[in-house]
PDB file of N, CA and C in Angstrom:
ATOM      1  N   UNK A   1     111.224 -23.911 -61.683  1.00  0.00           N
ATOM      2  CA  UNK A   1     111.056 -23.253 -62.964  1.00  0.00           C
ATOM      3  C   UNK A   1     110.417 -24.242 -63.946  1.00  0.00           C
ATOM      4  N   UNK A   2     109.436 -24.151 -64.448  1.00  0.00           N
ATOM      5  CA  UNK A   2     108.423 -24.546 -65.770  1.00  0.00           C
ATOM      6  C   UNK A   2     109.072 -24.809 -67.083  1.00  0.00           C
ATOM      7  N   UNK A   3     108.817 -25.716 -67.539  1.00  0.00           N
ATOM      8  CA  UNK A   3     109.400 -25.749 -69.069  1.00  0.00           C
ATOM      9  C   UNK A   3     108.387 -24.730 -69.540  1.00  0.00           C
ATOM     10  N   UNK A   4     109.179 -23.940 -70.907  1.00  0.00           N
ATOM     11  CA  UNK A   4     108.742 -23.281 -71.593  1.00  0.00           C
ATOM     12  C   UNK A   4     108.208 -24.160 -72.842  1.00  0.00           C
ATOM     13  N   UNK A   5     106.592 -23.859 -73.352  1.00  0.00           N
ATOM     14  CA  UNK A   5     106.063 -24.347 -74.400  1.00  0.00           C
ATOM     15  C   UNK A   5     107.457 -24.140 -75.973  1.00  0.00           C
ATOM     16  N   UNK A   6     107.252 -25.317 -76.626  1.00  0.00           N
ATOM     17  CA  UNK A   6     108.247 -24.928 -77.916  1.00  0.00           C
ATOM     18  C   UNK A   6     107.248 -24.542 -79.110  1.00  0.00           C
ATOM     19  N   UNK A   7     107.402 -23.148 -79.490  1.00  0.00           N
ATOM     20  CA  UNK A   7     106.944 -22.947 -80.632  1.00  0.00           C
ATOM     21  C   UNK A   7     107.262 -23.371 -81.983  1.00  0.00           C
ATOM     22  N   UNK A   8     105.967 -23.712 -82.953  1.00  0.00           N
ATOM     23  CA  UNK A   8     106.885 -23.821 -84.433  1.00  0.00           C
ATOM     24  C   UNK A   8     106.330 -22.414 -84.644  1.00  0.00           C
ATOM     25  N   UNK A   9     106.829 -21.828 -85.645  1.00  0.00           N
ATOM     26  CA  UNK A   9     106.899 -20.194 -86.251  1.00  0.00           C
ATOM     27  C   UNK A   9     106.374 -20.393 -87.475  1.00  0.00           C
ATOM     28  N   UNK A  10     105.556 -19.766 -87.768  1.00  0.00           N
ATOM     29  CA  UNK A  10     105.075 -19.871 -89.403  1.00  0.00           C
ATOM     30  C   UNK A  10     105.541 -18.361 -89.610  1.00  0.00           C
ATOM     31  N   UNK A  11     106.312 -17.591 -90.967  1.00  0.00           N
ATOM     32  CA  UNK A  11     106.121 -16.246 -90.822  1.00  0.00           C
ATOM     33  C   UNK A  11     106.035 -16.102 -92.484  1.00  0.00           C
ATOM     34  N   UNK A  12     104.965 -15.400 -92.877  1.00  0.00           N
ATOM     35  CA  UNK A  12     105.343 -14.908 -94.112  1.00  0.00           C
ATOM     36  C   UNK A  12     104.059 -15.906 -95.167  1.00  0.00           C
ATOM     37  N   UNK A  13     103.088 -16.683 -94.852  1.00  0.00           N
ATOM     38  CA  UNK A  13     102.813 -17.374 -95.753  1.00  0.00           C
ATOM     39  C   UNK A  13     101.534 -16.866 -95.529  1.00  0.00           C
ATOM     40  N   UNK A  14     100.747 -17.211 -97.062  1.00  0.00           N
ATOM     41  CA  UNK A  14      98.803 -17.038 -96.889  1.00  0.00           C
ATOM     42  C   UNK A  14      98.938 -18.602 -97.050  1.00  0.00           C
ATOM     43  N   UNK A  15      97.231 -18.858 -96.525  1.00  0.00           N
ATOM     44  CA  UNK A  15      97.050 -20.076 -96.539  1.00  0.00           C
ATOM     45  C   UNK A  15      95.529 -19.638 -96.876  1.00  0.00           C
ATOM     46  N   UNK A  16      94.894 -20.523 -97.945  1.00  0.00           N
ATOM     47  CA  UNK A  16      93.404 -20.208 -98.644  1.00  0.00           C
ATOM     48  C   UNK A  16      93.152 -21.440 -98.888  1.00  0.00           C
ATOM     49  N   UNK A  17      91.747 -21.862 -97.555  1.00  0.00           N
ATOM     50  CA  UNK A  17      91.541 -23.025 -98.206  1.00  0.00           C
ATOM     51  C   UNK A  17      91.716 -24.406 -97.350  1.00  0.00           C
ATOM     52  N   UNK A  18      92.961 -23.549 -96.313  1.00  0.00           N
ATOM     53  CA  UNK A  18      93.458 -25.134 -95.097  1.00  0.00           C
ATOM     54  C   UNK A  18      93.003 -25.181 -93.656  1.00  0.00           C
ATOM     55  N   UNK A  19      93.548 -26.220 -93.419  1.00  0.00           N
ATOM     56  CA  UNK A  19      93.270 -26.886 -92.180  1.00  0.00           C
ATOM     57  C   UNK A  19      94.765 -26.296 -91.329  1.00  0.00           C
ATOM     58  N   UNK A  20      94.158 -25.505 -90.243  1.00  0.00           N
ATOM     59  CA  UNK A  20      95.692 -24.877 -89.344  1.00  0.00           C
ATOM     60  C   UNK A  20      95.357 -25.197 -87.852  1.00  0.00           C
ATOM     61  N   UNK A  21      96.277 -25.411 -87.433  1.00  0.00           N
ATOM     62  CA  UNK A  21      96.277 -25.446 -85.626  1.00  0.00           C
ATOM     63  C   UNK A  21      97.154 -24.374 -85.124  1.00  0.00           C
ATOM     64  N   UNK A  22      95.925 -23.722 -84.193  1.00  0.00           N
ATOM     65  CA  UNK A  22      96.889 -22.496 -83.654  1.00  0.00           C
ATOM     66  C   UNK A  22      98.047 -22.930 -81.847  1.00  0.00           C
ATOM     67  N   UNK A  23      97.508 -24.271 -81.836  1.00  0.00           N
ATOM     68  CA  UNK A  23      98.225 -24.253 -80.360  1.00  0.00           C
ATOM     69  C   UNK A  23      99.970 -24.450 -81.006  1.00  0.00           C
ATOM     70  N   UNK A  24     100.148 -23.868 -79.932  1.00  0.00           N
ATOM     71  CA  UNK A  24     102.190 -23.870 -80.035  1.00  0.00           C
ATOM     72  C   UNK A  24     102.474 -23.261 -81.348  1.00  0.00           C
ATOM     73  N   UNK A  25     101.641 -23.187 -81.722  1.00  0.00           N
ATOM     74  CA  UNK A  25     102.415 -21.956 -83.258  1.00  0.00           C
ATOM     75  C   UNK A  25     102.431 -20.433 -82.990  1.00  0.00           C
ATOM     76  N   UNK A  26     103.383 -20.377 -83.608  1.00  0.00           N
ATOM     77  CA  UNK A  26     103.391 -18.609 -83.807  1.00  0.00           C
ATOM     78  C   UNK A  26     103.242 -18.269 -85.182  1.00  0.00           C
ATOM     79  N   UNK A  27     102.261 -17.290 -85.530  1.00  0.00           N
ATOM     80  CA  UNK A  27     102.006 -17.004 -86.725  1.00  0.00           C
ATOM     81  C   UNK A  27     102.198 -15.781 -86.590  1.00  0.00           C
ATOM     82  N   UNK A  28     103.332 -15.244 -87.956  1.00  0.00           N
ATOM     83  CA  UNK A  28     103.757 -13.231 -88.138  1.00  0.00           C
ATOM     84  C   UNK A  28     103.846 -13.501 -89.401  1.00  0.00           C
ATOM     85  N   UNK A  29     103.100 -12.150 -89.554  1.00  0.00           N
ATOM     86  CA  UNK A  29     102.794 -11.370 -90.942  1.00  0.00           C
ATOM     87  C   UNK A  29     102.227 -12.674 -91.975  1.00  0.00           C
ATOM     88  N   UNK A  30     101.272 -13.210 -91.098  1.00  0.00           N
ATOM     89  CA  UNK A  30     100.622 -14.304 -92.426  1.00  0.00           C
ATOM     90  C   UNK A  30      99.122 -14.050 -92.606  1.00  0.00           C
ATOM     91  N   UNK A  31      98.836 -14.116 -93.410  1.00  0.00           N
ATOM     92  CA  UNK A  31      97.368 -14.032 -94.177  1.00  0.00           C
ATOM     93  C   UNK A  31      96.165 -15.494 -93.837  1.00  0.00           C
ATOM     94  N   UNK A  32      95.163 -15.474 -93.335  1.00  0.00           N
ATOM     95  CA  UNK A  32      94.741 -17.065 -93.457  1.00  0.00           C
ATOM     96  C   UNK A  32      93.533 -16.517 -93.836  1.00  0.00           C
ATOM     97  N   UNK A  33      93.010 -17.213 -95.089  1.00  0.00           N
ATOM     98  CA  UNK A  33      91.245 -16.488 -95.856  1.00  0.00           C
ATOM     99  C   UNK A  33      90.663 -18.144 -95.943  1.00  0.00           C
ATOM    100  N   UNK A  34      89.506 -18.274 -95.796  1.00  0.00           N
ATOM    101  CA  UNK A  34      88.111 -19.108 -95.836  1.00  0.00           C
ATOM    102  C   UNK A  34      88.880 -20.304 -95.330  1.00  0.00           C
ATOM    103  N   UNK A  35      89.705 -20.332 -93.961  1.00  0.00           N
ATOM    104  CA  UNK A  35      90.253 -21.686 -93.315  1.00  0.00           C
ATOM    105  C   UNK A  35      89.979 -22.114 -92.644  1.00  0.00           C
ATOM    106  N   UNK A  36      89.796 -23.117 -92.020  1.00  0.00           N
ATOM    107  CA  UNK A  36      89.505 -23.543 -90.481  1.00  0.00           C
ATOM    108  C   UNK A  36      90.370 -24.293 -89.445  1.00  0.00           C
ATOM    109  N   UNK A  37      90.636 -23.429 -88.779  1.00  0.00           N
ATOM    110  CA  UNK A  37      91.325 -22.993 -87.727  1.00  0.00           C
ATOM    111  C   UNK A  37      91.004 -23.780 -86.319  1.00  0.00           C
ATOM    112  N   UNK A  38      91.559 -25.054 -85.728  1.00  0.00           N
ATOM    113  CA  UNK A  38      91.560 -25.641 -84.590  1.00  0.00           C
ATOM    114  C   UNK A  38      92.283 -25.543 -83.320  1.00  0.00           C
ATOM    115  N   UNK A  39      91.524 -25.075 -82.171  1.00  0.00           N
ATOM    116  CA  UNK A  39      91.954 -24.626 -81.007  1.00  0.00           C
ATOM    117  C   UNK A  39      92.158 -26.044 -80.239  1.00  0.00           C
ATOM    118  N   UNK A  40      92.774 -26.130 -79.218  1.00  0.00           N
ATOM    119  CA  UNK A  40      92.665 -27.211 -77.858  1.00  0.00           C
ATOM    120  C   UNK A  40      92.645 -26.277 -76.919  1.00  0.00           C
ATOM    121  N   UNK A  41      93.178 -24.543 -76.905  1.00  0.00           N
ATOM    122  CA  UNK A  41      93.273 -23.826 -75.449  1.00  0.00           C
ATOM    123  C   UNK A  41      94.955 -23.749 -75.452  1.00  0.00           C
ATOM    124  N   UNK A  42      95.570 -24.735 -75.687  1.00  0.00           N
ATOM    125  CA  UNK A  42      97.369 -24.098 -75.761  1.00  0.00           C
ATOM    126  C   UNK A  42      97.544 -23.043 -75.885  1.00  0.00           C
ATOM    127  N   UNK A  43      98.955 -22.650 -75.951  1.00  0.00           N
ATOM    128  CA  UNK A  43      99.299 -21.290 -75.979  1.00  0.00           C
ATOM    129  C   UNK A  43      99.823 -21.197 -77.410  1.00  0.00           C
ATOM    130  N   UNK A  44      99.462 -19.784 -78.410  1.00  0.00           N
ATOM    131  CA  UNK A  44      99.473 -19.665 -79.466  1.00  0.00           C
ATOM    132  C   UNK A  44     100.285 -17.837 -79.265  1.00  0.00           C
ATOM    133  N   UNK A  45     100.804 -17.484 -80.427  1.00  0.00           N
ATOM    134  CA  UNK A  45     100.684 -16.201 -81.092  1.00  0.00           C
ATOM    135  C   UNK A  45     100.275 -15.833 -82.393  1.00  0.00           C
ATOM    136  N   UNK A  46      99.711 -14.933 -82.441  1.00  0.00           N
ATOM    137  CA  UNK A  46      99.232 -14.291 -83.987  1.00  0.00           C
ATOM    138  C   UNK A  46      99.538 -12.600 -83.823  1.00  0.00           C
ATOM    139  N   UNK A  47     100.977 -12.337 -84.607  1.00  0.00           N
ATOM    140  CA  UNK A  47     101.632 -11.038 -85.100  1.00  0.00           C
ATOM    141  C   UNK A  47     101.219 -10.552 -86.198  1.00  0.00           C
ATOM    142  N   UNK A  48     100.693  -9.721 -86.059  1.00  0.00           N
ATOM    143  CA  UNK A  48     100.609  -9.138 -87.785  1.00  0.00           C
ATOM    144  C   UNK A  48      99.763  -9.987 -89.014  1.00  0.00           C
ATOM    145  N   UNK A  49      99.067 -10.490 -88.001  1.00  0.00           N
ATOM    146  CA  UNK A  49      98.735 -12.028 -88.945  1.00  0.00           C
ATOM    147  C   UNK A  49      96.942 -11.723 -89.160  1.00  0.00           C
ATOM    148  N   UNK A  50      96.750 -11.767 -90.519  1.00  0.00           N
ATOM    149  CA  UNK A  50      95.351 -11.280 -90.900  1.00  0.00           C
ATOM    150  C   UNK A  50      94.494 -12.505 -91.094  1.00  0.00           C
ATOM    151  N   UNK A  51      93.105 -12.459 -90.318  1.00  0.00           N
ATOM    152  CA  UNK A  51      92.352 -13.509 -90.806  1.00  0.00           C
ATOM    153  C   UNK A  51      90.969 -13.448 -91.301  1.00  0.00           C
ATOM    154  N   UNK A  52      90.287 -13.607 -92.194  1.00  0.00           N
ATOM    155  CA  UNK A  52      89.151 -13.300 -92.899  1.00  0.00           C
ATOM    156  C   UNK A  52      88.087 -14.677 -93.387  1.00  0.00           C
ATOM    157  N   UNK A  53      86.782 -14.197 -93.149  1.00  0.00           N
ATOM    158  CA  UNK A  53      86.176 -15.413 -93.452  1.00  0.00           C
ATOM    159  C   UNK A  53      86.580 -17.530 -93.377  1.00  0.00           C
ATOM    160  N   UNK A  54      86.848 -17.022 -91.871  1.00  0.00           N
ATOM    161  CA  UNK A  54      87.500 -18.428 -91.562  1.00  0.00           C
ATOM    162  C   UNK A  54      86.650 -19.019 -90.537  1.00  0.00           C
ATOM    163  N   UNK A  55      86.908 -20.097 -90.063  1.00  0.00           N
ATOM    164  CA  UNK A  55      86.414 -20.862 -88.621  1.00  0.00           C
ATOM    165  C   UNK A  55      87.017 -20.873 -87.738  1.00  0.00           C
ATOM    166  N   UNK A  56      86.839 -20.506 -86.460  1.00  0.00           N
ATOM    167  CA  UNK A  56      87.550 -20.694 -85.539  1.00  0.00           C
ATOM    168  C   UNK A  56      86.732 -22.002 -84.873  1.00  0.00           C
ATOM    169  N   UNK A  57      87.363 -23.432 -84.903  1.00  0.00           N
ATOM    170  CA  UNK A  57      86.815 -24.257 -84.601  1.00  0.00           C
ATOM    171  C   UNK A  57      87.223 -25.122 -83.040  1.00  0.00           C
ATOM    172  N   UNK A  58      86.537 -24.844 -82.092  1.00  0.00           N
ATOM    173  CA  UNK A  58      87.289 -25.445 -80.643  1.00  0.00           C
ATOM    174  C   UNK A  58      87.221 -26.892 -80.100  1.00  0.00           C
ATOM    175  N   UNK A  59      88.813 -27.140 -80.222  1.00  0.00           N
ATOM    176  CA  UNK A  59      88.636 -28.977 -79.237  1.00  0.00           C
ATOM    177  C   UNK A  59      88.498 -28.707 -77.911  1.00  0.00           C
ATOM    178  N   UNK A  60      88.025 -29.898 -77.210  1.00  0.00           N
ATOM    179  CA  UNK A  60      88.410 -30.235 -76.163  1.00  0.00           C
ATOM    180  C   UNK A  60      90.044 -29.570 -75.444  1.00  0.00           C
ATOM    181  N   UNK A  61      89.872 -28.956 -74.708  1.00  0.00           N
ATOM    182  CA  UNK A  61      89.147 -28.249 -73.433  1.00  0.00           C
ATOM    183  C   UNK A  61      89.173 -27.091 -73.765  1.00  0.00           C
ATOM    184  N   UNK A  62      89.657 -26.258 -74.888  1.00  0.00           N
ATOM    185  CA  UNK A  62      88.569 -25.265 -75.263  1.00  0.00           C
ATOM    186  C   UNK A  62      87.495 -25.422 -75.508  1.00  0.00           C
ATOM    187  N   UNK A  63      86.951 -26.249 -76.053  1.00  0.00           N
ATOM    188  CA  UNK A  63      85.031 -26.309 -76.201  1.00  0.00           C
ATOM    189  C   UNK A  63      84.853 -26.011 -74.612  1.00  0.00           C
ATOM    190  N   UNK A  64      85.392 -26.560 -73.998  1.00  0.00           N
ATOM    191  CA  UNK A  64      84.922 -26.585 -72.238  1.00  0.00           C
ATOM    192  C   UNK A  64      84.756 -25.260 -71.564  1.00  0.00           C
ATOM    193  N   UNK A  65      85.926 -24.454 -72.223  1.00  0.00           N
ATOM    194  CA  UNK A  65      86.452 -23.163 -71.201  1.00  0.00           C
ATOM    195  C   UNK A  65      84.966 -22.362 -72.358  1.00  0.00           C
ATOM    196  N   UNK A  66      84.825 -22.495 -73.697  1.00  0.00           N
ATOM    197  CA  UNK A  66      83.995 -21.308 -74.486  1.00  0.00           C
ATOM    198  C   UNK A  66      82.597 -21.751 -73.536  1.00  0.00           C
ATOM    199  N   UNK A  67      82.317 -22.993 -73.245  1.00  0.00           N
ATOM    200  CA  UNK A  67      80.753 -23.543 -72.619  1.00  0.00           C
ATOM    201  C   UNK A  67      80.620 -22.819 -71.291  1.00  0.00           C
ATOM    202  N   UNK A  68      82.154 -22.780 -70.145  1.00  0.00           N
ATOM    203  CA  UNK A  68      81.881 -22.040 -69.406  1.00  0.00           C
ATOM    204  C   UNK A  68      81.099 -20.650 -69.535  1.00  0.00           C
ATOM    205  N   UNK A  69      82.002 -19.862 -70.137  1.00  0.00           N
ATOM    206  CA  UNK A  69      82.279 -18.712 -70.418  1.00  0.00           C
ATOM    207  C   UNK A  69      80.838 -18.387 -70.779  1.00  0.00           C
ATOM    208  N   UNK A  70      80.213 -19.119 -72.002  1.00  0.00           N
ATOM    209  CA  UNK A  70      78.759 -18.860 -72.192  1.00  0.00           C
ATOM    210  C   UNK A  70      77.799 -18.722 -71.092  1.00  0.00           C
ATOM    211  N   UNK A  71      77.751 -20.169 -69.878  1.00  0.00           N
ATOM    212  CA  UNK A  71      76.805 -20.079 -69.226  1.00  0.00           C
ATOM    213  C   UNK A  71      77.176 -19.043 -68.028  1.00  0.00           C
ATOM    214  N   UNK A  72      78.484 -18.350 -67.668  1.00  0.00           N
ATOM    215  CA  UNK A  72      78.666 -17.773 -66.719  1.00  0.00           C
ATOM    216  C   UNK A  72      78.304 -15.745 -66.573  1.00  0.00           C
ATOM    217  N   UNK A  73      78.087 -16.134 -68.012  1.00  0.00           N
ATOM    218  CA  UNK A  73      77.638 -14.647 -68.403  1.00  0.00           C
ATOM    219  C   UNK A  73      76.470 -14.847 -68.827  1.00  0.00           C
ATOM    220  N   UNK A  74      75.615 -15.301 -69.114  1.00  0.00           N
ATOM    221  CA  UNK A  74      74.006 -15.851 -69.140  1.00  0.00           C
ATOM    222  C   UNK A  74      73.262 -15.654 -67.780  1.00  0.00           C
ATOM    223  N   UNK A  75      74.269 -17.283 -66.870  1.00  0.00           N
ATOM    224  CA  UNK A  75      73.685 -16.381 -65.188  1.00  0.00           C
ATOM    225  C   UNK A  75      74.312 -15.584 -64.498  1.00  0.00           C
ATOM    226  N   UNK A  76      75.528 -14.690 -64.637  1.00  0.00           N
ATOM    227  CA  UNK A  76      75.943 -14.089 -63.786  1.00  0.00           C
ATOM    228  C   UNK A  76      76.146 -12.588 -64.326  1.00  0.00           C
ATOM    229  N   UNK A  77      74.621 -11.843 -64.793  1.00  0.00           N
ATOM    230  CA  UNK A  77      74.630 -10.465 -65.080  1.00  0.00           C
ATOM    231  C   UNK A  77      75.553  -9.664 -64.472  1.00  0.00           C
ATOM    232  N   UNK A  78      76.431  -8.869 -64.549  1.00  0.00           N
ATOM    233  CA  UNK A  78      77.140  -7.767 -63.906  1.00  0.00           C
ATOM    234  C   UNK A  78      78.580  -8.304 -63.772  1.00  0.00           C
ATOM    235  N   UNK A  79      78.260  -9.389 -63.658  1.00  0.00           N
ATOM    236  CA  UNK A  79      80.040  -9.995 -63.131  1.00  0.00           C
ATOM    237  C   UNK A  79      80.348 -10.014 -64.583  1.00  0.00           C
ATOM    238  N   UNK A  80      82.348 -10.515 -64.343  1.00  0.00           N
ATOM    239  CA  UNK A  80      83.213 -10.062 -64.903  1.00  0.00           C
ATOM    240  C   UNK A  80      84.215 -11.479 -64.812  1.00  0.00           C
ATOM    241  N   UNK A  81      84.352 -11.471 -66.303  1.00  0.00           N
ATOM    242  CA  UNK A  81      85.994 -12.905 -66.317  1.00  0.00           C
ATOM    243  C   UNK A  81      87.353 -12.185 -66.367  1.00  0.00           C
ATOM    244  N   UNK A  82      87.759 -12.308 -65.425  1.00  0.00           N
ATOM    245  CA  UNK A  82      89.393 -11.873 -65.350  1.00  0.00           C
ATOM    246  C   UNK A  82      90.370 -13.048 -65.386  1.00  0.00           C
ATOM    247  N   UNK A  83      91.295 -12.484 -66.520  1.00  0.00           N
ATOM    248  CA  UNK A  83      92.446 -12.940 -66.635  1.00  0.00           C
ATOM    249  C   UNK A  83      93.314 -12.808 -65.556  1.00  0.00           C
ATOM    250  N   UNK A  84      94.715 -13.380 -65.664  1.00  0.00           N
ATOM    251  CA  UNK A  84      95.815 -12.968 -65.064  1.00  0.00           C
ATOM    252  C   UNK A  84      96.762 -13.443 -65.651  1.00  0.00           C
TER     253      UNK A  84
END
């Protein structure tokens, strides 16, 4: 059995203006307007959580997985990325 990732919980706040990391957070019922927003690929939630005119900006090894993703649908017309 796997350790389970530990979330911190944000619930209830706007943020206008900041610097947020979505890995290991859980964000419910929060607002985020003109922010920028840093990925690594961790595991995140967003409940109820509104976002507008922001950045979604990707580290390392998300930059890696979005670079895949680009060139694999560029050369591979018809095919398909599945989750599981």
């Amino acid at each position: 059995m796997g350790m389970e990732p530990e979330y911190m919980v944000v619930e209830g706040k706007t943020f206008i203006k900041e610097q947020l990391t979505l890995d290991n957070h859980v964000f419910k019922n929060c607002t985020m307007e003109e922010c920028q927003i840093y990925y690594s690929g961790g595991p995140y939630e967003l409940i109820d959580t509104h976002i507008t005119n922001s950045q979604l900006i990707l580290n390392q090894p998300a930059r890696n997985i979005h670079a895949a993703i680009q060139i694999f649908k560029m050369k591979s017309p018809g095919s398909r990325i599945v989750t599981d």
